[in-house]
C-alpha atoms as a PDB file:
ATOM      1  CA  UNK A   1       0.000   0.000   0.000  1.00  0.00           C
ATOM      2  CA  UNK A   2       3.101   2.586   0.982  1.00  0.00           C
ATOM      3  CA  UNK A   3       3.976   1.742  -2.584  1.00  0.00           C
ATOM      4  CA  UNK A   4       0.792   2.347  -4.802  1.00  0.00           C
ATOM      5  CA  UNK A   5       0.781   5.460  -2.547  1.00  0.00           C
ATOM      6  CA  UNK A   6       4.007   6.807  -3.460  1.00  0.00           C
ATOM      7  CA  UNK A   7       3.758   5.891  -7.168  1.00  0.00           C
ATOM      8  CA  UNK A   8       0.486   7.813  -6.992  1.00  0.00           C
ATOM      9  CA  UNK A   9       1.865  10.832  -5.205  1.00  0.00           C
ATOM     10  CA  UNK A  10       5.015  10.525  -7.642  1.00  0.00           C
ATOM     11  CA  UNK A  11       2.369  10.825 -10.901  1.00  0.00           C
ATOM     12  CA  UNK A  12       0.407  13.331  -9.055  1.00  0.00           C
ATOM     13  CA  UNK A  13       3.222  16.068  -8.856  1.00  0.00           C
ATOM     14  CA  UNK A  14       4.346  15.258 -12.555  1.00  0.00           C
ATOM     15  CA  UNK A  15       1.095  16.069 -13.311  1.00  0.00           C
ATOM     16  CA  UNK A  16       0.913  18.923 -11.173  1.00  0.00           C
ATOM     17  CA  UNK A  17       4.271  20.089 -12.525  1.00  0.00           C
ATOM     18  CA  UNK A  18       3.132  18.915 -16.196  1.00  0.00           C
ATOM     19  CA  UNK A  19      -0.086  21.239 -16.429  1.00  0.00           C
ATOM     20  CA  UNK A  20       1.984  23.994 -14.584  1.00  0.00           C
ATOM     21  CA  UNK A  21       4.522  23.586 -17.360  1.00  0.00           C
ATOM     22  CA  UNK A  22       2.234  24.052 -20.248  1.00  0.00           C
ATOM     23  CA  UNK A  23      -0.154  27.102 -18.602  1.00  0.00           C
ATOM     24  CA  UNK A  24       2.977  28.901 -17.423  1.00  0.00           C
ATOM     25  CA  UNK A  25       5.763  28.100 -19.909  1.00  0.00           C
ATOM     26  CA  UNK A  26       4.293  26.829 -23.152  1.00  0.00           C
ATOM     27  CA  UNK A  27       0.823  28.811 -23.114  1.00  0.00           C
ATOM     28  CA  UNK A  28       2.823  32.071 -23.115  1.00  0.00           C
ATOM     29  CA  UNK A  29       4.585  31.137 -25.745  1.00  0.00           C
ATOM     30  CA  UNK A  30       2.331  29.881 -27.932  1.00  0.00           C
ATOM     31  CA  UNK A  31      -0.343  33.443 -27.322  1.00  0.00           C
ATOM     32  CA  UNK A  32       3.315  35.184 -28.611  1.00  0.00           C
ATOM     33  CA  UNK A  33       3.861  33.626 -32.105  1.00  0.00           C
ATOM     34  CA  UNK A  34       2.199  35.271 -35.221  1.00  0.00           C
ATOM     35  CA  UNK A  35      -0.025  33.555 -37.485  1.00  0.00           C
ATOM     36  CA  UNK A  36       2.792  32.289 -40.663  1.00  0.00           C
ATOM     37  CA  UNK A  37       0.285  33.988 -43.092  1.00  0.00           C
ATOM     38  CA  UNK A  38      -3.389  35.570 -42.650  1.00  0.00           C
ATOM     39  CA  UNK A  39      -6.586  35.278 -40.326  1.00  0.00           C
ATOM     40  CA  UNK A  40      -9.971  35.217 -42.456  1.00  0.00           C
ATOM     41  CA  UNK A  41     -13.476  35.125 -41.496  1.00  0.00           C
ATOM     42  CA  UNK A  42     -15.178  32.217 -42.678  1.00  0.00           C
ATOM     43  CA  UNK A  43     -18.829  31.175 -41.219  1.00  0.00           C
ATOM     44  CA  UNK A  44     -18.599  33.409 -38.254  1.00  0.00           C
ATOM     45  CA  UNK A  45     -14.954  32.556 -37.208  1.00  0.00           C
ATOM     46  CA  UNK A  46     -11.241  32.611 -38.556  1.00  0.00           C
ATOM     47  CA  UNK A  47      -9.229  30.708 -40.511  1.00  0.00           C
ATOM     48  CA  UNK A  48      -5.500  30.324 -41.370  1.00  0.00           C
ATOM     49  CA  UNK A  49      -3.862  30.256 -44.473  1.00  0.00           C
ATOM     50  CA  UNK A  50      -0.530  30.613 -45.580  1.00  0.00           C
ATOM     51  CA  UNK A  51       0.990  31.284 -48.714  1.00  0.00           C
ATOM     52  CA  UNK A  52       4.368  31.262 -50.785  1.00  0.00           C
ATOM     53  CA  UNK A  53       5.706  31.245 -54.613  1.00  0.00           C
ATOM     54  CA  UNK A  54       4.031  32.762 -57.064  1.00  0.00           C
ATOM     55  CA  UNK A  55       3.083  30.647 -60.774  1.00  0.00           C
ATOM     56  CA  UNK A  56      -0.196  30.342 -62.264  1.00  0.00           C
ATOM     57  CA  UNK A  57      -1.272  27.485 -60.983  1.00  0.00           C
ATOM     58  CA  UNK A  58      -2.403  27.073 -57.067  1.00  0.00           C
ATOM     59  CA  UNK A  59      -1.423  24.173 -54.902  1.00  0.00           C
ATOM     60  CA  UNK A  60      -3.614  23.562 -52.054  1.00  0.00           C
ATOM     61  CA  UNK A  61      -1.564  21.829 -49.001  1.00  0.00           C
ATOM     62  CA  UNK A  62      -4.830  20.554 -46.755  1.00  0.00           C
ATOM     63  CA  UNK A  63      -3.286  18.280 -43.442  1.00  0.00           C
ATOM     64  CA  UNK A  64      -4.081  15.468 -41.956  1.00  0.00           C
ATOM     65  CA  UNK A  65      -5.351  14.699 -38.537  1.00  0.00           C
ATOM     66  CA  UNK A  66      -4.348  15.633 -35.280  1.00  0.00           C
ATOM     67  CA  UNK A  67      -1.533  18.128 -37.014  1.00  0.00           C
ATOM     68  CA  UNK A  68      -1.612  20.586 -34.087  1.00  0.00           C
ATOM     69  CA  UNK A  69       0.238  23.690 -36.628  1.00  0.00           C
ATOM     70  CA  UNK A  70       0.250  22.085 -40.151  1.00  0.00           C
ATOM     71  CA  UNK A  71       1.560  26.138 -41.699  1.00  0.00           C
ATOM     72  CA  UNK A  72       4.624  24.778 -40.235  1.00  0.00           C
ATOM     73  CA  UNK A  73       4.466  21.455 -40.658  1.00  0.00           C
ATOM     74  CA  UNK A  74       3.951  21.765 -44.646  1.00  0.00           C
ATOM     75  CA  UNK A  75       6.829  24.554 -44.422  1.00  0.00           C
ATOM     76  CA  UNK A  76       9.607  22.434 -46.475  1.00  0.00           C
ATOM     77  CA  UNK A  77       6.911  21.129 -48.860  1.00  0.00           C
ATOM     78  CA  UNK A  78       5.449  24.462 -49.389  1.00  0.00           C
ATOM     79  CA  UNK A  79       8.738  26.451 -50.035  1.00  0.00           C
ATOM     80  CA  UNK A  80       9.773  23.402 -52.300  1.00  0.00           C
ATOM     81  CA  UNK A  81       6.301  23.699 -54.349  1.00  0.00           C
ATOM     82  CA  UNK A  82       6.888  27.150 -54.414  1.00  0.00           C
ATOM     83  CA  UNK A  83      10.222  27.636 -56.731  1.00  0.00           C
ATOM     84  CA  UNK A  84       7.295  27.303 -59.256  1.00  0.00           C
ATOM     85  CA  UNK A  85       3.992  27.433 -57.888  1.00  0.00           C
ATOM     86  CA  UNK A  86       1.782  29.385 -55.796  1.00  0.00           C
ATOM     87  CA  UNK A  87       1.028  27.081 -52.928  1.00  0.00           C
ATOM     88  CA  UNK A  88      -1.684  27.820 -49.654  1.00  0.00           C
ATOM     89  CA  UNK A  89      -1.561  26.029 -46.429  1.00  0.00           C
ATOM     90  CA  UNK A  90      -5.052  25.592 -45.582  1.00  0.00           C
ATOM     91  CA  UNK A  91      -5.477  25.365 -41.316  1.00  0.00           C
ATOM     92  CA  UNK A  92      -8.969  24.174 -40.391  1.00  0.00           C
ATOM     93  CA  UNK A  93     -10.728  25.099 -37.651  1.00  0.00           C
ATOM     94  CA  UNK A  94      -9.531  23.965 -34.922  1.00  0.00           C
ATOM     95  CA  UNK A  95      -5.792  23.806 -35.620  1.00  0.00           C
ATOM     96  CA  UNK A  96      -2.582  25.809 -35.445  1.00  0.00           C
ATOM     97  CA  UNK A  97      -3.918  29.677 -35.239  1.00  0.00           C
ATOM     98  CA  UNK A  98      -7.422  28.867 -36.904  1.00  0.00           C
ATOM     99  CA  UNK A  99     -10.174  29.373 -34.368  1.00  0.00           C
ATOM    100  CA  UNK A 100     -12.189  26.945 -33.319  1.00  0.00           C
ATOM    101  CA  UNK A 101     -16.291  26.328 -34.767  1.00  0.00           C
ATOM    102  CA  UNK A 102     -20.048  24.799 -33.750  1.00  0.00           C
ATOM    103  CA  UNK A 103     -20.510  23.552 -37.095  1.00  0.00           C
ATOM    104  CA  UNK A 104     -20.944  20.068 -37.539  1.00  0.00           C
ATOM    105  CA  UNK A 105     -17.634  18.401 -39.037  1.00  0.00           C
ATOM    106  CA  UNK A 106     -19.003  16.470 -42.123  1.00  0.00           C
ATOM    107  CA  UNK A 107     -16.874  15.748 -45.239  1.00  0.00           C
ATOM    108  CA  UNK A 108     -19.400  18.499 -47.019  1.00  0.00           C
ATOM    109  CA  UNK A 109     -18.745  21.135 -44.462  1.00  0.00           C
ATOM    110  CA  UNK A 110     -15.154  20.822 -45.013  1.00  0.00           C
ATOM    111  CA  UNK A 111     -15.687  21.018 -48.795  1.00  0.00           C
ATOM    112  CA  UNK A 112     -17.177  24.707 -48.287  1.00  0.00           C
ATOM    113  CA  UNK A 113     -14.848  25.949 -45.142  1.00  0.00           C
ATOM    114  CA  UNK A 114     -12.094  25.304 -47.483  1.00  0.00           C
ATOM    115  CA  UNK A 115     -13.823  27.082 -50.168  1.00  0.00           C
ATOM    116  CA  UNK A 116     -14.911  29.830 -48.237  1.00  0.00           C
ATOM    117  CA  UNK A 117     -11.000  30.275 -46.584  1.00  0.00           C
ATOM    118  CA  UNK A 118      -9.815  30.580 -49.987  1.00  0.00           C
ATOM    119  CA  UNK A 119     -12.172  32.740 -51.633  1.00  0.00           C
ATOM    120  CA  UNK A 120     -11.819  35.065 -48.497  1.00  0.00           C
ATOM    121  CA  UNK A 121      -8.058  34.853 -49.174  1.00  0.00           C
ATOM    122  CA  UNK A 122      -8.691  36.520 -52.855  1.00  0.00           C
ATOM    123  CA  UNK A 123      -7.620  32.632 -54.878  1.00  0.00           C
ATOM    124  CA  UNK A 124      -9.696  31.762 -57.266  1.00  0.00           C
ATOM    125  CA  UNK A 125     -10.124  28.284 -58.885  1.00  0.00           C
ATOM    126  CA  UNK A 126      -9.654  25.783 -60.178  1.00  0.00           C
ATOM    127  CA  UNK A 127      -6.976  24.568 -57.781  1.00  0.00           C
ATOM    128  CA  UNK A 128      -4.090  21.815 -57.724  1.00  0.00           C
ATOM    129  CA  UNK A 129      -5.492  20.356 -54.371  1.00  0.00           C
ATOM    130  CA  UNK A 130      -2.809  18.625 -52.277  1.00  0.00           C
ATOM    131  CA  UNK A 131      -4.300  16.709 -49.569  1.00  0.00           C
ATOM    132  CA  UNK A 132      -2.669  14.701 -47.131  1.00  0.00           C
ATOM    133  CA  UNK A 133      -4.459  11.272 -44.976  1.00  0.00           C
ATOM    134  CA  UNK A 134      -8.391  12.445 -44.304  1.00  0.00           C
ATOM    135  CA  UNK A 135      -7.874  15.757 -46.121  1.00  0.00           C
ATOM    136  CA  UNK A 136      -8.162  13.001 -49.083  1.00  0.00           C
ATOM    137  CA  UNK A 137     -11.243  12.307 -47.989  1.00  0.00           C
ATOM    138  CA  UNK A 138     -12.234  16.094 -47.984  1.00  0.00           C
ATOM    139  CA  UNK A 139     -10.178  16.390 -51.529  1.00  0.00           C
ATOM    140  CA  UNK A 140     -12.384  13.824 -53.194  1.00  0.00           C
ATOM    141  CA  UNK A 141     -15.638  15.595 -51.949  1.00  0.00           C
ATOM    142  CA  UNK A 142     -14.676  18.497 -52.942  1.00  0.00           C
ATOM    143  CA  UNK A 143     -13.910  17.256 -57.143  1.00  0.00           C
ATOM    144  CA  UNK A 144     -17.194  15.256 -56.559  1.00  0.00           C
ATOM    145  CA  UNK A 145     -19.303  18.539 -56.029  1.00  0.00           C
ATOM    146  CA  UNK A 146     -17.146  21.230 -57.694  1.00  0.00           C
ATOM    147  CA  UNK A 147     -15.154  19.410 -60.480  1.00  0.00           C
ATOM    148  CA  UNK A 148     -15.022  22.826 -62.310  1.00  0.00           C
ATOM    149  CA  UNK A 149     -12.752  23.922 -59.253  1.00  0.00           C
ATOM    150  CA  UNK A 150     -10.257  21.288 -59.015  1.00  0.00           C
ATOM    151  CA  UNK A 151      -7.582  21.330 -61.639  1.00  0.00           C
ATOM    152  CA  UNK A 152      -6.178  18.199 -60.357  1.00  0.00           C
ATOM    153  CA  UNK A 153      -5.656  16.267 -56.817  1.00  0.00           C
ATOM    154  CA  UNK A 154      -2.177  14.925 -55.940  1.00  0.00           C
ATOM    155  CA  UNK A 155      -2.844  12.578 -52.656  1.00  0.00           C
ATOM    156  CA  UNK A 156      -0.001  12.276 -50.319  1.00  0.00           C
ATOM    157  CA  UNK A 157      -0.979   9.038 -48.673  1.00  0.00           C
ATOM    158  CA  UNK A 158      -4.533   9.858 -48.533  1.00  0.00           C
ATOM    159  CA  UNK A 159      -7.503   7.662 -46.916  1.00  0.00           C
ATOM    160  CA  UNK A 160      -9.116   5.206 -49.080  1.00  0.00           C
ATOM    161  CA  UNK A 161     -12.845   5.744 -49.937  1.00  0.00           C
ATOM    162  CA  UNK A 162     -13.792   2.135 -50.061  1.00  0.00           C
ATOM    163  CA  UNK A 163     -14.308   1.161 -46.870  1.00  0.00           C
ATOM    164  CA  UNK A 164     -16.756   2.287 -44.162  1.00  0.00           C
ATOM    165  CA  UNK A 165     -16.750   0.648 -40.530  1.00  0.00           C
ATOM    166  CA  UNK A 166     -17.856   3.216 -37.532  1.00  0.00           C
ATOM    167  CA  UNK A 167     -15.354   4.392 -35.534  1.00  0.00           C
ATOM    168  CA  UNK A 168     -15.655   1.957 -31.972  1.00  0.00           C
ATOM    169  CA  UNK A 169     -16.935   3.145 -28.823  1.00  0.00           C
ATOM    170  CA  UNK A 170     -13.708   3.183 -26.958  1.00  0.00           C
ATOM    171  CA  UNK A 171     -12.736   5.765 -29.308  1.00  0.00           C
ATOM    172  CA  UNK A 172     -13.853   8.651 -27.041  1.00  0.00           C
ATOM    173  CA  UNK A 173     -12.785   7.037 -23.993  1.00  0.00           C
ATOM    174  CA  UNK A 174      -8.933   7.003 -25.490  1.00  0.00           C
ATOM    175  CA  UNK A 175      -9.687  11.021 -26.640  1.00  0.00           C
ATOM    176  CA  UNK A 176     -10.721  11.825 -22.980  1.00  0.00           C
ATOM    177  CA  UNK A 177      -7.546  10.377 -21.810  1.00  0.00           C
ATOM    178  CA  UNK A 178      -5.509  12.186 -24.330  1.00  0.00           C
ATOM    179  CA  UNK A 179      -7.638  15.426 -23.465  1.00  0.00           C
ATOM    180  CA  UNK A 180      -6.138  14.585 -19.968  1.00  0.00           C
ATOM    181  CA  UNK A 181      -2.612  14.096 -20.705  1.00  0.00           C
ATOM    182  CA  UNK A 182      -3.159  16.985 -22.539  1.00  0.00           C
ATOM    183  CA  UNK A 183      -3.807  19.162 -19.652  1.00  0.00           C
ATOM    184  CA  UNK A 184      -1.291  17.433 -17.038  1.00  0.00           C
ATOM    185  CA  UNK A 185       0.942  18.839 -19.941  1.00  0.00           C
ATOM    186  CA  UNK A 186       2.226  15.615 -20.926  1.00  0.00           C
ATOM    187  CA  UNK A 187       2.371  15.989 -24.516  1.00  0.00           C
ATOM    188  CA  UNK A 188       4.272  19.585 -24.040  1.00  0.00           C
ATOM    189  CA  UNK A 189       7.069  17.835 -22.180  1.00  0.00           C
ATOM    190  CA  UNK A 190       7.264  15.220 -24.441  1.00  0.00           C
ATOM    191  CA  UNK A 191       7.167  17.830 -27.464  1.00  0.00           C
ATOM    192  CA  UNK A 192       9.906  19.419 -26.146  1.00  0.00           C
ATOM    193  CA  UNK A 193      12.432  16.742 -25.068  1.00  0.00           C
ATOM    194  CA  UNK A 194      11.718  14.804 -28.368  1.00  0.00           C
ATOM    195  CA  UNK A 195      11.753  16.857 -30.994  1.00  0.00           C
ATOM    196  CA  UNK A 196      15.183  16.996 -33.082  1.00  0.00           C
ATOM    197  CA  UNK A 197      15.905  20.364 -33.798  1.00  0.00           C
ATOM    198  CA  UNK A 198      18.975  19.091 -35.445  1.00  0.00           C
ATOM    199  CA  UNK A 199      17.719  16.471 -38.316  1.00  0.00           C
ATOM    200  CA  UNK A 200      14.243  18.839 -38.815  1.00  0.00           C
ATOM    201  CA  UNK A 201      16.585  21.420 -39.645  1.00  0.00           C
ATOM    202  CA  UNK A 202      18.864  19.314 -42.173  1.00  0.00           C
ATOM    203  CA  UNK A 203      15.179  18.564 -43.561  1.00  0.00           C
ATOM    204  CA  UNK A 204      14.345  22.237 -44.619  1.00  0.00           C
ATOM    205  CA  UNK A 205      12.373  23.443 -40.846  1.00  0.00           C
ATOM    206  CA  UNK A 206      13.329  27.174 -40.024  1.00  0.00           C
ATOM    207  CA  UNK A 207      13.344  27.900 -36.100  1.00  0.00           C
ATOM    208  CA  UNK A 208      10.305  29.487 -36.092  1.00  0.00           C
ATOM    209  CA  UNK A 209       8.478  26.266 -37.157  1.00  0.00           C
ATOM    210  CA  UNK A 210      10.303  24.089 -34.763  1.00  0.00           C
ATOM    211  CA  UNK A 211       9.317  26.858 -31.964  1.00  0.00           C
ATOM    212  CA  UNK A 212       5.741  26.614 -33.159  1.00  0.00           C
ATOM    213  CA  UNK A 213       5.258  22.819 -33.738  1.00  0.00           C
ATOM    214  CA  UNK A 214       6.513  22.488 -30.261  1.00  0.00           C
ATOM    215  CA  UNK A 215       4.962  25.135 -28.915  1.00  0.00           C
ATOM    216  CA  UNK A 216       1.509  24.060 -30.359  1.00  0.00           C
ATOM    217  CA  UNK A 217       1.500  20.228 -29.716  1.00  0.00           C
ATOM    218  CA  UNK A 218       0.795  20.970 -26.093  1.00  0.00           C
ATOM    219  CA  UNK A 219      -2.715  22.005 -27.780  1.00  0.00           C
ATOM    220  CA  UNK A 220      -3.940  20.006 -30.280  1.00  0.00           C
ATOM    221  CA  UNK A 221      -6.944  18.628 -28.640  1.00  0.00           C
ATOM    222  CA  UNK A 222      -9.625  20.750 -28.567  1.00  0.00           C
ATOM    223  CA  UNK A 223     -13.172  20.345 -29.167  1.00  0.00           C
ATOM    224  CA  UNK A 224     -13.365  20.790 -32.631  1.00  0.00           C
ATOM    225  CA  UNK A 225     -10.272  17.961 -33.237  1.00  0.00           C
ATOM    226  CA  UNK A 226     -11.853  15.817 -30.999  1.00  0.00           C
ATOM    227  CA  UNK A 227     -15.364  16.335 -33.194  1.00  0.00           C
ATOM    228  CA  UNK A 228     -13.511  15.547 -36.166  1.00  0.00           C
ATOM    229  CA  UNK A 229     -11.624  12.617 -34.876  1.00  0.00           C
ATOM    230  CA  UNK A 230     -15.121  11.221 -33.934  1.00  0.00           C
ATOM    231  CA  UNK A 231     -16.972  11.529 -37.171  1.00  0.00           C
ATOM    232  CA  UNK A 232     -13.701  10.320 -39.142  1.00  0.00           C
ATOM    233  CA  UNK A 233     -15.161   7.619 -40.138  1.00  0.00           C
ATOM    234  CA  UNK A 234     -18.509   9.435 -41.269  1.00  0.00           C
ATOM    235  CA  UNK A 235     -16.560  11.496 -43.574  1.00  0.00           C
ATOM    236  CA  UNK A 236     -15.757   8.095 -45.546  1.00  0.00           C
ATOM    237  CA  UNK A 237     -18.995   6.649 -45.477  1.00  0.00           C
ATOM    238  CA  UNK A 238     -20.578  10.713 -46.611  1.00  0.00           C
ATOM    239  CA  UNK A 239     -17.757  10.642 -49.352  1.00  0.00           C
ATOM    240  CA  UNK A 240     -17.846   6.974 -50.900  1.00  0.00           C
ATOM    241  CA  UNK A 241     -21.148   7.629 -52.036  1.00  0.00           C
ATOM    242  CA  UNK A 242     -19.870  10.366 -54.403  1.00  0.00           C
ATOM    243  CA  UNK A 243     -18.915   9.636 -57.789  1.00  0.00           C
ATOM    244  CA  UNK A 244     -15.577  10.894 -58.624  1.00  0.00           C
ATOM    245  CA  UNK A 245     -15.284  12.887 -61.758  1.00  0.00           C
ATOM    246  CA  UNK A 246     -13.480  11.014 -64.744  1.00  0.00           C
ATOM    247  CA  UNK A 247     -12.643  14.751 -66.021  1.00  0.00           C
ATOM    248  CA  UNK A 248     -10.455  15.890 -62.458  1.00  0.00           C
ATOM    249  CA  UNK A 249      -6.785  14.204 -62.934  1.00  0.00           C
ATOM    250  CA  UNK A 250      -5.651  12.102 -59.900  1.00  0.00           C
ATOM    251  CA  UNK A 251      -2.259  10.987 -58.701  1.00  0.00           C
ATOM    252  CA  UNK A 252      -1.758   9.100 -55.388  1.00  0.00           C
ATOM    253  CA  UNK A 253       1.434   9.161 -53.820  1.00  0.00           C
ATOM    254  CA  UNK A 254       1.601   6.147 -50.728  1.00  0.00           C
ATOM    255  CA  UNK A 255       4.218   5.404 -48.421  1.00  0.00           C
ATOM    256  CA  UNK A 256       5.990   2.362 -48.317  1.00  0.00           C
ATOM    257  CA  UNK A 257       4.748   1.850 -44.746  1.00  0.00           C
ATOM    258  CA  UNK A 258       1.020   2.324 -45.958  1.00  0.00           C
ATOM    259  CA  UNK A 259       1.213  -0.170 -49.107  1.00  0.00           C
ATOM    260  CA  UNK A 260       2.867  -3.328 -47.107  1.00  0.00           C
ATOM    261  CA  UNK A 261       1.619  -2.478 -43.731  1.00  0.00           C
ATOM    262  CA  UNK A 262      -1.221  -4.658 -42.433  1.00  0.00           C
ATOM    263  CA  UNK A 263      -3.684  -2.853 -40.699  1.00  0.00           C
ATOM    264  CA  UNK A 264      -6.239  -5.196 -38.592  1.00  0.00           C
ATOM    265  CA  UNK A 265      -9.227  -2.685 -39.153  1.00  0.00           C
ATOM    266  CA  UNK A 266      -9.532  -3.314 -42.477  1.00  0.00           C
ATOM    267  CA  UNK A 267     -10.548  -6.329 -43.898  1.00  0.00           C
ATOM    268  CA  UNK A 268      -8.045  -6.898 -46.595  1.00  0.00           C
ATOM    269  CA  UNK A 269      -4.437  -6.508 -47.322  1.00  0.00           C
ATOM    270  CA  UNK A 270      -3.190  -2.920 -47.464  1.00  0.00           C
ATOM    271  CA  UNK A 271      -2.274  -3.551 -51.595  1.00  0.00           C
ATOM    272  CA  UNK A 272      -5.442  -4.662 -52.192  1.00  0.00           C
ATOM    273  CA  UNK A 273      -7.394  -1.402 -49.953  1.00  0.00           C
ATOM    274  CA  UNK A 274      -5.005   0.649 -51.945  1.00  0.00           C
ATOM    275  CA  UNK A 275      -5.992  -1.209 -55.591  1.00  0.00           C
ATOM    276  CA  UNK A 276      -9.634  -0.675 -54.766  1.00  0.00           C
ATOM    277  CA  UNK A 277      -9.308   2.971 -53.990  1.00  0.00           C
ATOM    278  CA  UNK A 278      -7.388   3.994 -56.981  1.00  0.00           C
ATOM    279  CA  UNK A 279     -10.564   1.593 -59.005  1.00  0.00           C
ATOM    280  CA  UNK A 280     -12.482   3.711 -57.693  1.00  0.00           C
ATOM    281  CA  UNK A 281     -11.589   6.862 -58.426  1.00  0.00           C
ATOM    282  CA  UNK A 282     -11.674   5.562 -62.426  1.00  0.00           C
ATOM    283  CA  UNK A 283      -8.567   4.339 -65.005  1.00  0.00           C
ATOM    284  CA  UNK A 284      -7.304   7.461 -65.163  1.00  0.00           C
ATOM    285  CA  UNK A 285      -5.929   7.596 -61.011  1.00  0.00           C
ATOM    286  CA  UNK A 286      -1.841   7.017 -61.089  1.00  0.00           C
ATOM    287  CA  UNK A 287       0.166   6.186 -58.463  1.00  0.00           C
ATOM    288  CA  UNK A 288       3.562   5.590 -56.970  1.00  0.00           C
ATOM    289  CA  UNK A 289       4.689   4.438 -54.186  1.00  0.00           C
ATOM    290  CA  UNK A 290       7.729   5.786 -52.227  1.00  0.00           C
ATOM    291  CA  UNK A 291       9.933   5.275 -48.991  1.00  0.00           C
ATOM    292  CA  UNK A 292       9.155   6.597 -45.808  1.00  0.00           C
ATOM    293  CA  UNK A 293       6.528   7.074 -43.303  1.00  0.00           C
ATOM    294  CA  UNK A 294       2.427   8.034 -43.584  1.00  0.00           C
ATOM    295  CA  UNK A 295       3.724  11.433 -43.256  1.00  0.00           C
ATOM    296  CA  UNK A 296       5.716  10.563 -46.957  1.00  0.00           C
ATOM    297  CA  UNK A 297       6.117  14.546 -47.507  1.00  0.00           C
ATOM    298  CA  UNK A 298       8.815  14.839 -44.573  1.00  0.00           C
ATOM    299  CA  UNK A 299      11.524  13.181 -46.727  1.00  0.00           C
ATOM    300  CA  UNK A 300      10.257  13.350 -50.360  1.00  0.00           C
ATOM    301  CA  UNK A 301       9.375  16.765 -50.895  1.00  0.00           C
ATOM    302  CA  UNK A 302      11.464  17.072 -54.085  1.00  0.00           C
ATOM    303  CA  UNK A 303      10.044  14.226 -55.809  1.00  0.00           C
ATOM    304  CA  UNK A 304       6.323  15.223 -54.585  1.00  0.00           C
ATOM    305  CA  UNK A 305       7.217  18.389 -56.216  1.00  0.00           C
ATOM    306  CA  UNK A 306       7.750  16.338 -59.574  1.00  0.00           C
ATOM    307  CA  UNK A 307       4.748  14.583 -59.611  1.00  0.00           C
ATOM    308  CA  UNK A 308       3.178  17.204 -59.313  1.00  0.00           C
ATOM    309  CA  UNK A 309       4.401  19.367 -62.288  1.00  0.00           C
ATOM    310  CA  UNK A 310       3.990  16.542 -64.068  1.00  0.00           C
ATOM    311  CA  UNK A 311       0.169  16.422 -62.913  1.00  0.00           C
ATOM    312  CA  UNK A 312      -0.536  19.643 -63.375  1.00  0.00           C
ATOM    313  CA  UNK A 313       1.185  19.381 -67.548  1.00  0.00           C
ATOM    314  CA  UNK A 314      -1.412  17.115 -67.903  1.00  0.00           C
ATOM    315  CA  UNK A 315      -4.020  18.694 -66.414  1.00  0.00           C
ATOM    316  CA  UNK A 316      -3.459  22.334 -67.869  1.00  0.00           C
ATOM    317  CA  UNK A 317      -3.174  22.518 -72.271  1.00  0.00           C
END
């Protein structure tokens, strides 16, 4: 019994110290850092985007889940898009220094906040959308509903529209433990003694992005994250039932990991979820796959970046 006690007044004061850590420490630091680009108003609250290059063509970087600042995670992706491209970090709400919303997070509703961000921003379409894991999701919505818009879609290891299985109960039980760890600032710690400044910078990351990513990833639970994370699996099961446009040119780039990975959720091997996705989307979808992680931009930015000129050559006469 002296034992349990101990341990449990030992976890108490880390989280004690923890949550003092991130409101004291962190939280300051975080209410310091400007926005990487512009605040605009979009359905009653503000959105992020951030922009670099110039070109006439517009690459739209959309993120994935749970990216708590993804205008500085996309930085060496954008700036290497950008030697010939105009290219917009898109920040939904809810992440990095968007605000945060009440309206329902459906596949559709992130269709038109996107929309809306970028028409308040002064871009007008069609656009070279760029979407990486569930923001493929969002991508092929988007093309299904505005095809005239979307010049083209280059996936970076997007989610596969072909199968639908609700997300489990214990789903929200796991969030409300991260929400906790959250708050007993274990993820700020954690952000901070992990991160290596070092190799981020040898992979194109300025100090002000490392400062924010860390910074940031104390907070990326929120309400409107945890919203989205719950109706993730919605936002396949809204989208599937979408035809994809045979005249919108797609190109799906998947990581190593992804393609010979097994993953025990879905019901078949990850080549075969992959084959049935690109089926789907019609026998015009190319792919390739290349080394690295589900987050295949941090180490193959240069050869995203020639994919997709050669996407956008097709797409454009």
């Amino acid at each position: 019994m002296r034992i349990v006690l101990i341990l449990l007044a030992v976890f108490a004061s880390c989280a004690v110290a923890g949550a003092v850590y991130r409101k004291a420490v962190v939280g300051p630091r975080k209410a310091r850092m400007e926005p990487f680009g512009r605040l605009v108003e979009v359905f009653g609250g503000t959105m992020h985007v951030r922009e670099a290059g110039d070109g006439p063509d517009t690459i739209v970087l959309l993120p994935g889940m749970g990216i708590a600042l993804p205008s500085a995670d996309f930085g060496p992706l954008q700036r290497e898009l950008a030697a010939r491209h105009r290219v917009v970090v898109v920040e939904y709400f809810g992440t990095g220094f968007s605000g945060g919303t009440d309206r329902p997070r459906t596949s559709a509703n992130y269709v038109e906040e996107i929309r809306a961000a970028l028409s308040a921003a002064g871009y007008e379409p069609p656009y070279v959308l760029m979407p990486h894991s569930i923001s493929g999701v969002y991508a092929e919505h988007y093309a299904a509903t505005y095809p005239d818009e979307v010049e083209a879609i280059v996936s970076l290891d997007g989610t596969p529209t072909v199968h639908y299985e609700p997300l489990p109960p214990v789903m929200r039980f796991a969030l409300s433990i991260g929400e906790f760890q959250q708050a007993a600032g274990t993820t700020a710690v954690l952000a901070r003694l992990t991160v290596n400044r070092k190799k981020l910078r040898a992979a194109g990351y300025t100090d002000r992005e490392l400062d924010g990513l860390v910074a940031f990833a104390g907070y990326a639970l929120n309400d409107t994250v945890v919203e989205q994370i719950l109706a993730s699996s919605e936002f396949i099961r809204q989208t599937m039932e979408l035809p994809f446009p045979g005249s919108v040119p797609y190109f799906k780039i998947i990581s190593r990991q992804t393609y010979e990975r097994p993953n025990k959720q879905i019901p078949m091997s990850p080549q075969e979820y992959q084959r049935r996705h690109l089926e789907r989307i019609g026998p015009g979808a190319r792919y390739e796959v290349l080394d690295g992680s589900h987050f295949i931009y941090l180490n193959n930015a240069a050869r995203i970046a020639e994919i997709a000129d050669e996407v956008i050559a097709v797409a454009r006469p």
